[in-house]
C-alpha atoms as a PDB file:
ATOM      1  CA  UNK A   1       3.393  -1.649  -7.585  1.00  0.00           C
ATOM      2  CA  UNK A   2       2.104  -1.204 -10.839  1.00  0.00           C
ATOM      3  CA  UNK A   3       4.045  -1.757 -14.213  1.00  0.00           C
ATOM      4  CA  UNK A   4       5.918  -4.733 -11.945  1.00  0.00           C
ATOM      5  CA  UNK A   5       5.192  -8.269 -12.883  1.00  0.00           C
ATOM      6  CA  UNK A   6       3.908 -10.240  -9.882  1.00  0.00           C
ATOM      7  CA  UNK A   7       6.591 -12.357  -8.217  1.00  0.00           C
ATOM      8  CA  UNK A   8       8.973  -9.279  -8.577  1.00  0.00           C
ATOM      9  CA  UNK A   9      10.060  -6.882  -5.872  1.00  0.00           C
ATOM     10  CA  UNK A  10      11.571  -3.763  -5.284  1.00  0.00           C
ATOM     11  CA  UNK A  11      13.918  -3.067  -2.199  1.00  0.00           C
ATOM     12  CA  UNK A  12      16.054  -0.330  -1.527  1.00  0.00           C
ATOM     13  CA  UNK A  13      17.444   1.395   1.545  1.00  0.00           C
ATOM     14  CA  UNK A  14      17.548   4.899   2.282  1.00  0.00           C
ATOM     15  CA  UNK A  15      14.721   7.366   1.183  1.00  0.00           C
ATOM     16  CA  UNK A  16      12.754   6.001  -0.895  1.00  0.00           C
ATOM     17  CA  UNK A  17       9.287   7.983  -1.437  1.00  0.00           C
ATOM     18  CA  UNK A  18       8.825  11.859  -0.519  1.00  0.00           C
ATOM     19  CA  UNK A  19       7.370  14.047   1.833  1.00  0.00           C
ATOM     20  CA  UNK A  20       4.217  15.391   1.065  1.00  0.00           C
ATOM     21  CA  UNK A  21       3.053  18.887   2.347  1.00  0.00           C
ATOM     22  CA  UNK A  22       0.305  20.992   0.815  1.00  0.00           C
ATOM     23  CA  UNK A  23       0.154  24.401   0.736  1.00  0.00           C
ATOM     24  CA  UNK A  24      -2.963  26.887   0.074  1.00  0.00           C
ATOM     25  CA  UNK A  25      -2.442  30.573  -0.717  1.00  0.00           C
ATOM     26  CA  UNK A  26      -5.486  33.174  -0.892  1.00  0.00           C
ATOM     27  CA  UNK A  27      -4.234  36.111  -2.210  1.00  0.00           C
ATOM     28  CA  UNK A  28      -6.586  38.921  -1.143  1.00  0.00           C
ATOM     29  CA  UNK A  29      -6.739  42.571  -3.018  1.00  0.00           C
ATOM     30  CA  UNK A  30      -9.646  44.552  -3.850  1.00  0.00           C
ATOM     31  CA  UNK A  31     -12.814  43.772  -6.146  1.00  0.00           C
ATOM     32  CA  UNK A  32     -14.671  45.967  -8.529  1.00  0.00           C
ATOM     33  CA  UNK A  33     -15.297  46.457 -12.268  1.00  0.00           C
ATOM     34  CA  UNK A  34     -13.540  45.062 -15.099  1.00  0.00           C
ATOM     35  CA  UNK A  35     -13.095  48.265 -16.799  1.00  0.00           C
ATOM     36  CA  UNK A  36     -12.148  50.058 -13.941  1.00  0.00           C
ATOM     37  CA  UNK A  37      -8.725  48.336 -12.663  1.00  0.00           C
ATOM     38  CA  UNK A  38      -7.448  51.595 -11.696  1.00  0.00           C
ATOM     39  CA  UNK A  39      -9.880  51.277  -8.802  1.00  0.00           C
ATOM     40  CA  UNK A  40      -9.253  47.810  -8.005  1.00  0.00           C
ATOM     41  CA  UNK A  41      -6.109  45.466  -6.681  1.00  0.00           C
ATOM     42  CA  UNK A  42      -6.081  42.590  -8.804  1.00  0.00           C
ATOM     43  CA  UNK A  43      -5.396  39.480  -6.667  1.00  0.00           C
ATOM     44  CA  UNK A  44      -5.022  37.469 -10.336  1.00  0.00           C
ATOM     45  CA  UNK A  45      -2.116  39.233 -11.001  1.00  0.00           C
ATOM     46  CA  UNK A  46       0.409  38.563  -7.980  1.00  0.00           C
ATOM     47  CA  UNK A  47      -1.287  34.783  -8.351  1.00  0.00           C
ATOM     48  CA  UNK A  48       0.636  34.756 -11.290  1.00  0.00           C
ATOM     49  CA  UNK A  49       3.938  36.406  -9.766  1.00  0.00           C
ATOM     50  CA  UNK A  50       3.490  33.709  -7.234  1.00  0.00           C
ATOM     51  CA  UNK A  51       3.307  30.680  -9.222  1.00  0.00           C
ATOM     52  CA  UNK A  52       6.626  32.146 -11.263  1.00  0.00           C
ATOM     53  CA  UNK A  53       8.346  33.604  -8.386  1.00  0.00           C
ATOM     54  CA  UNK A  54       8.419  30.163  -6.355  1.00  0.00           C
ATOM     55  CA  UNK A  55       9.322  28.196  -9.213  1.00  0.00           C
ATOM     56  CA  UNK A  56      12.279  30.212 -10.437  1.00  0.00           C
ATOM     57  CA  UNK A  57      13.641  30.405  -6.900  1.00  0.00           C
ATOM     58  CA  UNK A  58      13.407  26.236  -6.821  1.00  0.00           C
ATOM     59  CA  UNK A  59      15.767  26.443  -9.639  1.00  0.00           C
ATOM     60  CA  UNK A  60      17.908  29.123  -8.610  1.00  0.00           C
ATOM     61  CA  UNK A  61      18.100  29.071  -4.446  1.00  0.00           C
ATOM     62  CA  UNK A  62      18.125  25.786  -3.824  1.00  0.00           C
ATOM     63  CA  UNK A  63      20.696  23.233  -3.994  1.00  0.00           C
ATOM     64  CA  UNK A  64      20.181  21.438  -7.332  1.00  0.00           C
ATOM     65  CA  UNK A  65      21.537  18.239  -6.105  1.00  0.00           C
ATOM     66  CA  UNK A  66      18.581  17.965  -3.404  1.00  0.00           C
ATOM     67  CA  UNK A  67      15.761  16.953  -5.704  1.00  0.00           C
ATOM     68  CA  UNK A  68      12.313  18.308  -4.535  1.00  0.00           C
ATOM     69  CA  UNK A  69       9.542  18.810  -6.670  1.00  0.00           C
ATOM     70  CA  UNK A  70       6.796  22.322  -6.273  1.00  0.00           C
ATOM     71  CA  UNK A  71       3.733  21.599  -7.905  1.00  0.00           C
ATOM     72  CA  UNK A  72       0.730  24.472  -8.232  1.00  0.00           C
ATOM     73  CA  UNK A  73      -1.716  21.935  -9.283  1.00  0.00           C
ATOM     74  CA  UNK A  74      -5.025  25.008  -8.835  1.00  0.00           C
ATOM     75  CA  UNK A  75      -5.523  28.482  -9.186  1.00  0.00           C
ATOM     76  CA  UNK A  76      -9.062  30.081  -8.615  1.00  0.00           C
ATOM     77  CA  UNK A  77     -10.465  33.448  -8.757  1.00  0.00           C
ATOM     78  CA  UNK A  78     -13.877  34.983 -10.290  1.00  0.00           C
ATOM     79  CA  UNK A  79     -16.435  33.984 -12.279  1.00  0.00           C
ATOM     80  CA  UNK A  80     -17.316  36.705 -14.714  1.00  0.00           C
ATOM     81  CA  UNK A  81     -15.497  38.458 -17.429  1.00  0.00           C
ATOM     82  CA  UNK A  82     -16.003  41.892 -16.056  1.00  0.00           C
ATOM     83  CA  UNK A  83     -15.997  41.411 -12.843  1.00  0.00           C
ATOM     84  CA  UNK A  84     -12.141  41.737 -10.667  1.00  0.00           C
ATOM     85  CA  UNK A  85     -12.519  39.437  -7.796  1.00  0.00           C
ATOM     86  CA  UNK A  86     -11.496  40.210  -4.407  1.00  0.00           C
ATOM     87  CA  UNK A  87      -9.448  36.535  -3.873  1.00  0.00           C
ATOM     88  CA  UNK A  88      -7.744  33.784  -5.888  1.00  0.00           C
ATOM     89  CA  UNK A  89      -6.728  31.279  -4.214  1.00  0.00           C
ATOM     90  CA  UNK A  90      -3.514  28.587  -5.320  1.00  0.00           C
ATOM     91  CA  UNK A  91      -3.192  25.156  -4.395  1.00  0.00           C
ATOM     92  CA  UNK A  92      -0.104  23.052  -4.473  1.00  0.00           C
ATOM     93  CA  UNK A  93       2.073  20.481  -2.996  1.00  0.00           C
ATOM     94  CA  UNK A  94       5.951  20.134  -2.121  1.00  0.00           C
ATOM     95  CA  UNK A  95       7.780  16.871  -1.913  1.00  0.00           C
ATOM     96  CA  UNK A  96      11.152  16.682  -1.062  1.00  0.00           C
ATOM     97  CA  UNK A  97      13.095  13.774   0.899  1.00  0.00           C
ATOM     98  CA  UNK A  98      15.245  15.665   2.488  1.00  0.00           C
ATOM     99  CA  UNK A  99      13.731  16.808   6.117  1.00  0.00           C
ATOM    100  CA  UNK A 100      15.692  20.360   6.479  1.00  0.00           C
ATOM    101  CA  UNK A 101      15.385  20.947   2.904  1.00  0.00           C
ATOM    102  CA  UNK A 102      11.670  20.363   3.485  1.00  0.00           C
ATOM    103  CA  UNK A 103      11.594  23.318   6.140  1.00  0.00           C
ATOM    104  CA  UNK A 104      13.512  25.334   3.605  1.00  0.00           C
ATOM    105  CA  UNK A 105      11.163  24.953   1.096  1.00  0.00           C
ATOM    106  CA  UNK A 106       8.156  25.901   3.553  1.00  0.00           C
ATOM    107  CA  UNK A 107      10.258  29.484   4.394  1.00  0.00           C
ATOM    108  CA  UNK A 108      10.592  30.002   0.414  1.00  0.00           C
ATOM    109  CA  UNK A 109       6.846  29.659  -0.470  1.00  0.00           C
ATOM    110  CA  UNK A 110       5.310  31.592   2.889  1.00  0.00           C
ATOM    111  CA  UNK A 111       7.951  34.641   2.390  1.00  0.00           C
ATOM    112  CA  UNK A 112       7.380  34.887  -1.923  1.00  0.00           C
ATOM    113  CA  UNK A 113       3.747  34.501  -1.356  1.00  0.00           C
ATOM    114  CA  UNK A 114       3.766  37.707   0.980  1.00  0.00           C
ATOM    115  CA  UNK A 115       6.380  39.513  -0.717  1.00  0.00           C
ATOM    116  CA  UNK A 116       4.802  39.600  -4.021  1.00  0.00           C
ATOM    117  CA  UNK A 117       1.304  40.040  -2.676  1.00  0.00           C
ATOM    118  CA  UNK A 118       2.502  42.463  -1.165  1.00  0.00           C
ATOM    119  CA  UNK A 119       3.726  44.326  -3.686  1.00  0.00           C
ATOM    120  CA  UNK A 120       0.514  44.269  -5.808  1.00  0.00           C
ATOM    121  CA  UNK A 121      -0.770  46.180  -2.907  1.00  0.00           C
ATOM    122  CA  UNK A 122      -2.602  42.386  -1.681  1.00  0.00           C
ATOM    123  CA  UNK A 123      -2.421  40.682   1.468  1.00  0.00           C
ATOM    124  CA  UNK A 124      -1.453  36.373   0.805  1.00  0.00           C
ATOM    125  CA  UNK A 125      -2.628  34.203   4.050  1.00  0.00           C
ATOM    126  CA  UNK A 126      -1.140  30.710   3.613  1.00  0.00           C
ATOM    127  CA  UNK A 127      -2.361  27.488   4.969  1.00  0.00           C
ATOM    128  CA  UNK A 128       0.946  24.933   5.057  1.00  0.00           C
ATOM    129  CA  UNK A 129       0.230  21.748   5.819  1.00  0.00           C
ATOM    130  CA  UNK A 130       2.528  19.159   6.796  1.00  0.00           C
ATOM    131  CA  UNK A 131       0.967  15.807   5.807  1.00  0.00           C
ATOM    132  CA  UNK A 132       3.860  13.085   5.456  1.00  0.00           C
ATOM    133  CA  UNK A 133       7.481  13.187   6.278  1.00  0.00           C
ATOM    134  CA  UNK A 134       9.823  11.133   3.844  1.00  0.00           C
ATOM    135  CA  UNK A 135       9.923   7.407   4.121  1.00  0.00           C
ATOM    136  CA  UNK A 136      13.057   6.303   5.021  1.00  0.00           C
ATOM    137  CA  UNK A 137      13.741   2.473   5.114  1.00  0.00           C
ATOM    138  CA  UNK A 138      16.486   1.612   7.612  1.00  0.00           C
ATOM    139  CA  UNK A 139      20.136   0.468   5.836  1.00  0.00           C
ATOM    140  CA  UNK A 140      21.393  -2.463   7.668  1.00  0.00           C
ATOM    141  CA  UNK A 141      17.392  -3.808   8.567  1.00  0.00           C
ATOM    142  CA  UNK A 142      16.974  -3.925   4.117  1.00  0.00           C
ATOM    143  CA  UNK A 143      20.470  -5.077   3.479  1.00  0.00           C
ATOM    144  CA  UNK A 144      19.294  -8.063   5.735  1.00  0.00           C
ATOM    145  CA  UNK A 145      15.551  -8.136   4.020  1.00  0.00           C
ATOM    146  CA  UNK A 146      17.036  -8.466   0.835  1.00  0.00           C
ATOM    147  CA  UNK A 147      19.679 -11.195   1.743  1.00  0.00           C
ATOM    148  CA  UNK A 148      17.150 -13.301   2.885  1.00  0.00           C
ATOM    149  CA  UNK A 149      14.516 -12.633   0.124  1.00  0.00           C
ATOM    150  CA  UNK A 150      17.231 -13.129  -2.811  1.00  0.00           C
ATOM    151  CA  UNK A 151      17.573 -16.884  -0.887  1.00  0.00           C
ATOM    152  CA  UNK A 152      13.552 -17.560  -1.825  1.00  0.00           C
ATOM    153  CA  UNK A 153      12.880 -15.588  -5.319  1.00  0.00           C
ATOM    154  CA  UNK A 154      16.144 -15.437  -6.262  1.00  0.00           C
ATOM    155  CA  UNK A 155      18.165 -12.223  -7.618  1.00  0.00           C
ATOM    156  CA  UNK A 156      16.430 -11.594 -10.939  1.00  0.00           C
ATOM    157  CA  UNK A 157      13.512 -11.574  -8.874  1.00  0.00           C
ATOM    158  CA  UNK A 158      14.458  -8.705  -6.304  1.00  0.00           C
ATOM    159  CA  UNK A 159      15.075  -5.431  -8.248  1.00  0.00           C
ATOM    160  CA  UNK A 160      16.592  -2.331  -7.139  1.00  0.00           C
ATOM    161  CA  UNK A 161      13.881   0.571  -5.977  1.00  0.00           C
ATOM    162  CA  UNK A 162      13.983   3.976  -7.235  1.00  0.00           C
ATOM    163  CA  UNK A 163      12.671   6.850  -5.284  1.00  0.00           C
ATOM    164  CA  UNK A 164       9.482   8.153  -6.090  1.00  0.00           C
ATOM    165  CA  UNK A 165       7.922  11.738  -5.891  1.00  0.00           C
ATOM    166  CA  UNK A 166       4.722   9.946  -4.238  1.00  0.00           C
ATOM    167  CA  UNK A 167       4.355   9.548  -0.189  1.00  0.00           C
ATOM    168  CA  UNK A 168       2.721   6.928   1.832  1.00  0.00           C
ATOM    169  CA  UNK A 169       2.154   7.350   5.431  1.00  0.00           C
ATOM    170  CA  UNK A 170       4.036   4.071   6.115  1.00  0.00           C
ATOM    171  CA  UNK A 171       6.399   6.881   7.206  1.00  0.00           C
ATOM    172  CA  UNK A 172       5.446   7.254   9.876  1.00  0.00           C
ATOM    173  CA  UNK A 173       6.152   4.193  11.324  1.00  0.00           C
ATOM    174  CA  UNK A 174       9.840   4.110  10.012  1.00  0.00           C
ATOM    175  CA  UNK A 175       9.979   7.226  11.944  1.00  0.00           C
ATOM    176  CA  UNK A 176       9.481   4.973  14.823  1.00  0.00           C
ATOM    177  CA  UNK A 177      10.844   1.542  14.648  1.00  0.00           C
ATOM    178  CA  UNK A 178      13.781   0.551  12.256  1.00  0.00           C
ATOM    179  CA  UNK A 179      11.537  -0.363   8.561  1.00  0.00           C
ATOM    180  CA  UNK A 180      11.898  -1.945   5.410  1.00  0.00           C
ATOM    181  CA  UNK A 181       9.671  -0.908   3.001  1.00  0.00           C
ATOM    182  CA  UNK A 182       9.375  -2.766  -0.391  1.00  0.00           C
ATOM    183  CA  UNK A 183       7.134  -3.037  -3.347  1.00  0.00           C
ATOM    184  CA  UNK A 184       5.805  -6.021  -4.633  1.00  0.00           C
ATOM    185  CA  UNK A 185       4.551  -6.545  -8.369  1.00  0.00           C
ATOM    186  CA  UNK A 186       1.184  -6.573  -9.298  1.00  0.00           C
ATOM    187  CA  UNK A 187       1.053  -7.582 -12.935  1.00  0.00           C
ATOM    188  CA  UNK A 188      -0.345 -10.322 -14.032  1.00  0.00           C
ATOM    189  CA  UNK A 189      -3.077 -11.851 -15.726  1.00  0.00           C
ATOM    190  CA  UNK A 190      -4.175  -8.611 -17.384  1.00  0.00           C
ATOM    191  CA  UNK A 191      -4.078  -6.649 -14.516  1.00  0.00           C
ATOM    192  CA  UNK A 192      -1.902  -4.263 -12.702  1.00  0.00           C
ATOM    193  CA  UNK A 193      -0.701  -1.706 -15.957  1.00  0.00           C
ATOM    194  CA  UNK A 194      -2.542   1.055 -14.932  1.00  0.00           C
ATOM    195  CA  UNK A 195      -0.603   3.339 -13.086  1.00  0.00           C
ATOM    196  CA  UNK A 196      -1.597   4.729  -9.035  1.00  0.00           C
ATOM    197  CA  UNK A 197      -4.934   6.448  -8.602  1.00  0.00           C
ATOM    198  CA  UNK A 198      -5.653   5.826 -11.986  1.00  0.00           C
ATOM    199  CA  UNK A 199      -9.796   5.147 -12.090  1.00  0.00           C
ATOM    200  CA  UNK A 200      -8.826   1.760 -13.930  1.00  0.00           C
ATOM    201  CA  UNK A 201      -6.375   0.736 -11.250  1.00  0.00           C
ATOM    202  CA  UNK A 202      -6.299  -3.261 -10.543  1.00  0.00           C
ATOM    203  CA  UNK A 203      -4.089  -5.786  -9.438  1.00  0.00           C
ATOM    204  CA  UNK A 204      -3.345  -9.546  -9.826  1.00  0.00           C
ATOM    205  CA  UNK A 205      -4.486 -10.967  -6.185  1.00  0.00           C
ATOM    206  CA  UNK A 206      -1.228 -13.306  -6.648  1.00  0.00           C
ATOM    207  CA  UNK A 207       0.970 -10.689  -5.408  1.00  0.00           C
ATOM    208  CA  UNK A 208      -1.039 -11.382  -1.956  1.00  0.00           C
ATOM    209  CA  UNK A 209       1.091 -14.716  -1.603  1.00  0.00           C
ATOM    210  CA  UNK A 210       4.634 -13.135  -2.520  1.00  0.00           C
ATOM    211  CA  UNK A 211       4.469  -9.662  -0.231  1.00  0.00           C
ATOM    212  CA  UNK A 212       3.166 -12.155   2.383  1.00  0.00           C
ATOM    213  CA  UNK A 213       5.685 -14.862   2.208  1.00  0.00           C
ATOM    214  CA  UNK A 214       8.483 -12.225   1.680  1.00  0.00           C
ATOM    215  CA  UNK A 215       7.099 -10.610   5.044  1.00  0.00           C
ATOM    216  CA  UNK A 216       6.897 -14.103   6.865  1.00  0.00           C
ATOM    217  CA  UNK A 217       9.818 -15.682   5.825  1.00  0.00           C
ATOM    218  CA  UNK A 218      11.979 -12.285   6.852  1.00  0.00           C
ATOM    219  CA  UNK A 219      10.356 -12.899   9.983  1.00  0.00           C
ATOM    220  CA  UNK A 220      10.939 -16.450  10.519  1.00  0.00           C
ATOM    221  CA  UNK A 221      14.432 -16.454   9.600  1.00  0.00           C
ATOM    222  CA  UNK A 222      15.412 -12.844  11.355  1.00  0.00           C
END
């Protein structure tokens, strides 16, 4: 984990990284001339309404004290200045750690997408996709991970872990099997500041030998 000096780690039971479901919305009206809108049904325009609509509902309809995060991280349409396209087309992603919320979310964006397409006189087709479900590391299984790991690295080693917005398909398996997931440090040596998926992302090969021994050791004395 970047930002965390090797030797360190992170446990923490519970949910502890987010679902991750992307979502892509073609809105689709009519094309034609720039100066003749009257003619046309701008899909730009309930793109907009979209993006607004969905995030003011987040606030608004949803329980505040879930956290989830709705990101529109692309919006396409055209290429000339006088030209109204026929489609734009948003791209986003939800993340949420809460599994019903994460249905309720879905429902929001599918039904606001059509709604407001709709009334543009626009159709919205929406591809949801559910990628990762939250990664939830079993209670009693880390209570006993971190017992055992305080005994090697000792406490000021073994550090709480927040939840993060990011996913990691290791959540799958603790949809499975009873899981701990931790994160071990990887700064060190000059490596391991840059944050996750960052082009200059590196790590100190040391925190091979403490994730590994953590592992082992959990496993040996289990």
């Amino acid at each position: 984990w970047p930002g965390l000096q090797v030797g360190k780690l992170q446990i923490g039971a519970g949910a502890t990284m987010a679902s991750i479901d992307d979502f892509y919305i073609t809105i689709k009206g009519v094309g034609g001339h720039g100066a003749m809108p009257h003619k046309c049904k701008n899909p730009i325009l309930p793109a907009v309404d979209i993006i607004q609509s969905v995030q003011l509902k987040s606030r608004t309809a949803v329980d505040p004290l879930k956290p989830h995060v709705i990101t529109f991280a692309s919006i396409s349409a055209g290429e000339a200045t006088n030209v109204i396209p026929e489609t734009a087309l948003l791209k986003g992603t939800v993340r949420t750690f809460d599994e019903s919320l994460r249905q309720q979310l879905a429902v929001m964006i599918k039904e606001t997408a059509k709604t407001v397409a709709l009334n543009y006189g626009c159709e919205a087709m929406i591809d949801y996709s559910y990628e990762y479900p939250p990664l939830i590391s079993h209670k009693e299984l880390t209570e006993e991970f971190y017992k055992e790991t305080v005994k090697i690295f000792g406490e000021e080693n073994i550090l709480s872990l927040d939840q993060s917005f990011g996913g990691d398909d290791f959540a799958y398996f603790s949809q499975e099997v009873p899981s701990v997931h931790f994160r071990a440090g990887i700064e060190g040596s000059g490596r391991g500041s840059h944050p996750l998926h960052s082009p200059y992302f590196d790590a100190d090969d040391e925190v091979l030998y403490y994730a590994i021994y953590a592992v082992v050791n959990f496993i040996l004395n289990h």
